[in-house]
Protein backbone atom coordinates (compact mmCIF):
# COMPACT_ATOMS: atom_id res chain seq x y z
CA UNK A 1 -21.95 9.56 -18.66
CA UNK A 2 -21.52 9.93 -14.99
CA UNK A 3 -21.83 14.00 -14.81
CA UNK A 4 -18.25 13.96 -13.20
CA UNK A 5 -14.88 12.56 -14.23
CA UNK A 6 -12.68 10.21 -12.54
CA UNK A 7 -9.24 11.82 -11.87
CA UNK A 8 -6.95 9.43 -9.56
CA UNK A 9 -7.02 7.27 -6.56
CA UNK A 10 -7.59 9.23 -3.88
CA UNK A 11 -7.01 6.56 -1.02
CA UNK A 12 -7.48 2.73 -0.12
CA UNK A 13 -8.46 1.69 3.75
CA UNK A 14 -6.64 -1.51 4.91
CA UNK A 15 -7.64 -3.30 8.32
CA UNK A 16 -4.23 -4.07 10.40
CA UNK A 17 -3.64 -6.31 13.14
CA UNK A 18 -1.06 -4.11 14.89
CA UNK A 19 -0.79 -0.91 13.66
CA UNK A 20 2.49 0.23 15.33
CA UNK A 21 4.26 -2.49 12.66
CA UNK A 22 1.58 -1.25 10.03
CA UNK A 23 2.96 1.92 10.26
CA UNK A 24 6.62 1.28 10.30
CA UNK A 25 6.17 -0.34 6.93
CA UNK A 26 4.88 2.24 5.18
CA UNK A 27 6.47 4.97 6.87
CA UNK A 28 9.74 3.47 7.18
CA UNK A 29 9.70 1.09 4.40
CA UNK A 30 7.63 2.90 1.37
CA UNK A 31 8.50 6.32 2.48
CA UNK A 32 4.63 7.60 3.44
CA UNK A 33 4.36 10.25 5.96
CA UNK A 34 1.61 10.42 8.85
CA UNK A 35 -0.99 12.42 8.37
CA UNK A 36 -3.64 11.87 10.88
CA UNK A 37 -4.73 10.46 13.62
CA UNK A 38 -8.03 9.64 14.02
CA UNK A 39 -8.34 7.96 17.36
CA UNK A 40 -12.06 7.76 17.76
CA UNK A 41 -12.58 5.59 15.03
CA UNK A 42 -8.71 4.09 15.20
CA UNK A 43 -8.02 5.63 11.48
CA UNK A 44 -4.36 6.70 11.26
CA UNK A 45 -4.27 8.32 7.28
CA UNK A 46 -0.91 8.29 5.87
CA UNK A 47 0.08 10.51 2.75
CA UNK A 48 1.29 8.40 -0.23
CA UNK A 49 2.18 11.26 -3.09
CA UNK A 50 -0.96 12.69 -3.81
CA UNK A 51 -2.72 9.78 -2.58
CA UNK A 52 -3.38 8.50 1.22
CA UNK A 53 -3.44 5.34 2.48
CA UNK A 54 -5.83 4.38 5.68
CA UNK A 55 -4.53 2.21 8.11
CA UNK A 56 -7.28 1.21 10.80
CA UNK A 57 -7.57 -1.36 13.36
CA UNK A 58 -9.07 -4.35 14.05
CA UNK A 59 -10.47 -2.88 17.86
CA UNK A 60 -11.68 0.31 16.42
CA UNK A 61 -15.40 0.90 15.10
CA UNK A 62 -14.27 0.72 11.69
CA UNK A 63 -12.40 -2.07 11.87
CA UNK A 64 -14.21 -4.62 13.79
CA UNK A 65 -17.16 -3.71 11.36
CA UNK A 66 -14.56 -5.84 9.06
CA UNK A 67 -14.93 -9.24 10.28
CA UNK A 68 -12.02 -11.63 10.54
CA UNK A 69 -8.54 -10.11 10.65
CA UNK A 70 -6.60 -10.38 7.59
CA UNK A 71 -5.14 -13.10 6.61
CA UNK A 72 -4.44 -16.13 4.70
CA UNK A 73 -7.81 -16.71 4.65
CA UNK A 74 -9.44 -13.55 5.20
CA UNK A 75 -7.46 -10.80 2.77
CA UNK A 76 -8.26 -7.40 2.58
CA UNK A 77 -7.81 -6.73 -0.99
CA UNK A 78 -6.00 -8.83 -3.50
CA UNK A 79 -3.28 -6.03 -4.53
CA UNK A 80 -2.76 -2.00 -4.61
CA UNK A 81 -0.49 0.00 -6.13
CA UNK A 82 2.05 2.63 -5.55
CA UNK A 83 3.57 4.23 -9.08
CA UNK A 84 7.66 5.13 -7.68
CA UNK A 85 10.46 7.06 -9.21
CA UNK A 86 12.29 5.66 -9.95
CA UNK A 87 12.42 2.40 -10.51
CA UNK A 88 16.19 1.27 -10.17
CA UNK A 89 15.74 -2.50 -9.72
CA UNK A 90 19.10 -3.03 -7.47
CA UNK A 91 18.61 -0.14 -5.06
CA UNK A 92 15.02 -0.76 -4.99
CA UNK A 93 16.20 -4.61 -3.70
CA UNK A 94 18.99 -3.39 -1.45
CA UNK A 95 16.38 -1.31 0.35
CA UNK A 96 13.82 -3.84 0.94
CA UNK A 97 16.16 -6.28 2.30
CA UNK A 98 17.76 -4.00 4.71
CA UNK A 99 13.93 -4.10 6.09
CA UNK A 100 13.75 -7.38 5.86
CA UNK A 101 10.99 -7.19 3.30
CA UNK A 102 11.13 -10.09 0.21
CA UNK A 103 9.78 -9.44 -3.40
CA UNK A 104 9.29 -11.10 -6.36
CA UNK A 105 10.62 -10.84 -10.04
CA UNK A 106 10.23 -7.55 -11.92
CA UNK A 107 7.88 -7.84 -14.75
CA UNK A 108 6.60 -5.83 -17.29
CA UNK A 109 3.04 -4.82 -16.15
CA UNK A 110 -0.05 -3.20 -17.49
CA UNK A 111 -1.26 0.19 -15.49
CA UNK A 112 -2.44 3.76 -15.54
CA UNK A 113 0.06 4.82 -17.92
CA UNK A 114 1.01 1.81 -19.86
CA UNK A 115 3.28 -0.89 -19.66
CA UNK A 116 5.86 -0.61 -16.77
CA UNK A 117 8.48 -2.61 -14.75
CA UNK A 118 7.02 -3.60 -11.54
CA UNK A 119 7.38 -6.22 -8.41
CA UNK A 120 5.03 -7.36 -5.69
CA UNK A 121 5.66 -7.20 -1.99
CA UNK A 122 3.49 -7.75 1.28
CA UNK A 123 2.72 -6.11 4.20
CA UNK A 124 2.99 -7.14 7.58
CA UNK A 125 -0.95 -7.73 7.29
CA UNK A 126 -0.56 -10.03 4.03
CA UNK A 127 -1.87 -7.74 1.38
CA UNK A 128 0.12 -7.42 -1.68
CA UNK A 129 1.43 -3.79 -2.74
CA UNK A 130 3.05 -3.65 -6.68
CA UNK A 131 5.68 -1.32 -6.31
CA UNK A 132 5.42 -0.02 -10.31
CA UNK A 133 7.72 2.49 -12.43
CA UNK A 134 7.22 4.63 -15.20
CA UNK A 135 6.02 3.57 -18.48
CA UNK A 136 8.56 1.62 -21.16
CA UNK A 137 9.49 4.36 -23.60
């Protein structure tokens, strides 16, 4: 054993090509809230629940540290995600297309708390985010 025990996710740091648009997604779109601003090292932290979610870019220390810009060819991560109540599969779809934002089929999916319906979406950088409900009774 470790000494200490792993409670949650406490963040995830994605590289963006334009963080104005980065920011609108996940502010406007997934219902974050801004945080801080960290312009020194371009880090703008968003609160997601009890979780954050980093947003930094591609000119600033951290992210040119990064490499290529995401991409089809150079991703970030291949998926996070966000656990949302609740999970009402129509709304949920009526509300990404009003932003213009396509998903996938809702499937039953394996995570922290069992089985659950979920769907995948991207960002405007390419990474995949699985929007996930509660747990099948």
């Amino acid at each position: 054993m470790a000494g200490f025990r792993l409670l949650a996710l406490d963040h995830v740091v994605l590289r963006t090509a334009d963080l104005a648009r980065a920011r609108a997604f996940y502010c406007e779109v997934l219902g974050c809230a801004e945080e801080k601003w960290q312009g020194d090292l371009g880090l703008l932290q968003l609160r997601a629940g009890s979780s954050l979610i980093d947003l930094i870019t591609l000119d600033g220390p951290l992210g040119r540290a990064g490499g290529a810009a995401p991409g089809d060819e150079a991703r970030n991560l291949d998926h996070f995600c966000l656990r949302i109540l609740p999970f009402d599969e129509a709304a949920l779809r009526a509300h990404l297309a009003a932003h213009g934002v396509a998903c996938g089929e809702v499937a039953q999916r394996y995570g922290a708390e069992g089985s659950g319906p979920s769907l995948y979406i991207h960002d405007p950088d390419g990474n995949t985010v699985e929007l996930k409900g509660p747990p099948a009774s």
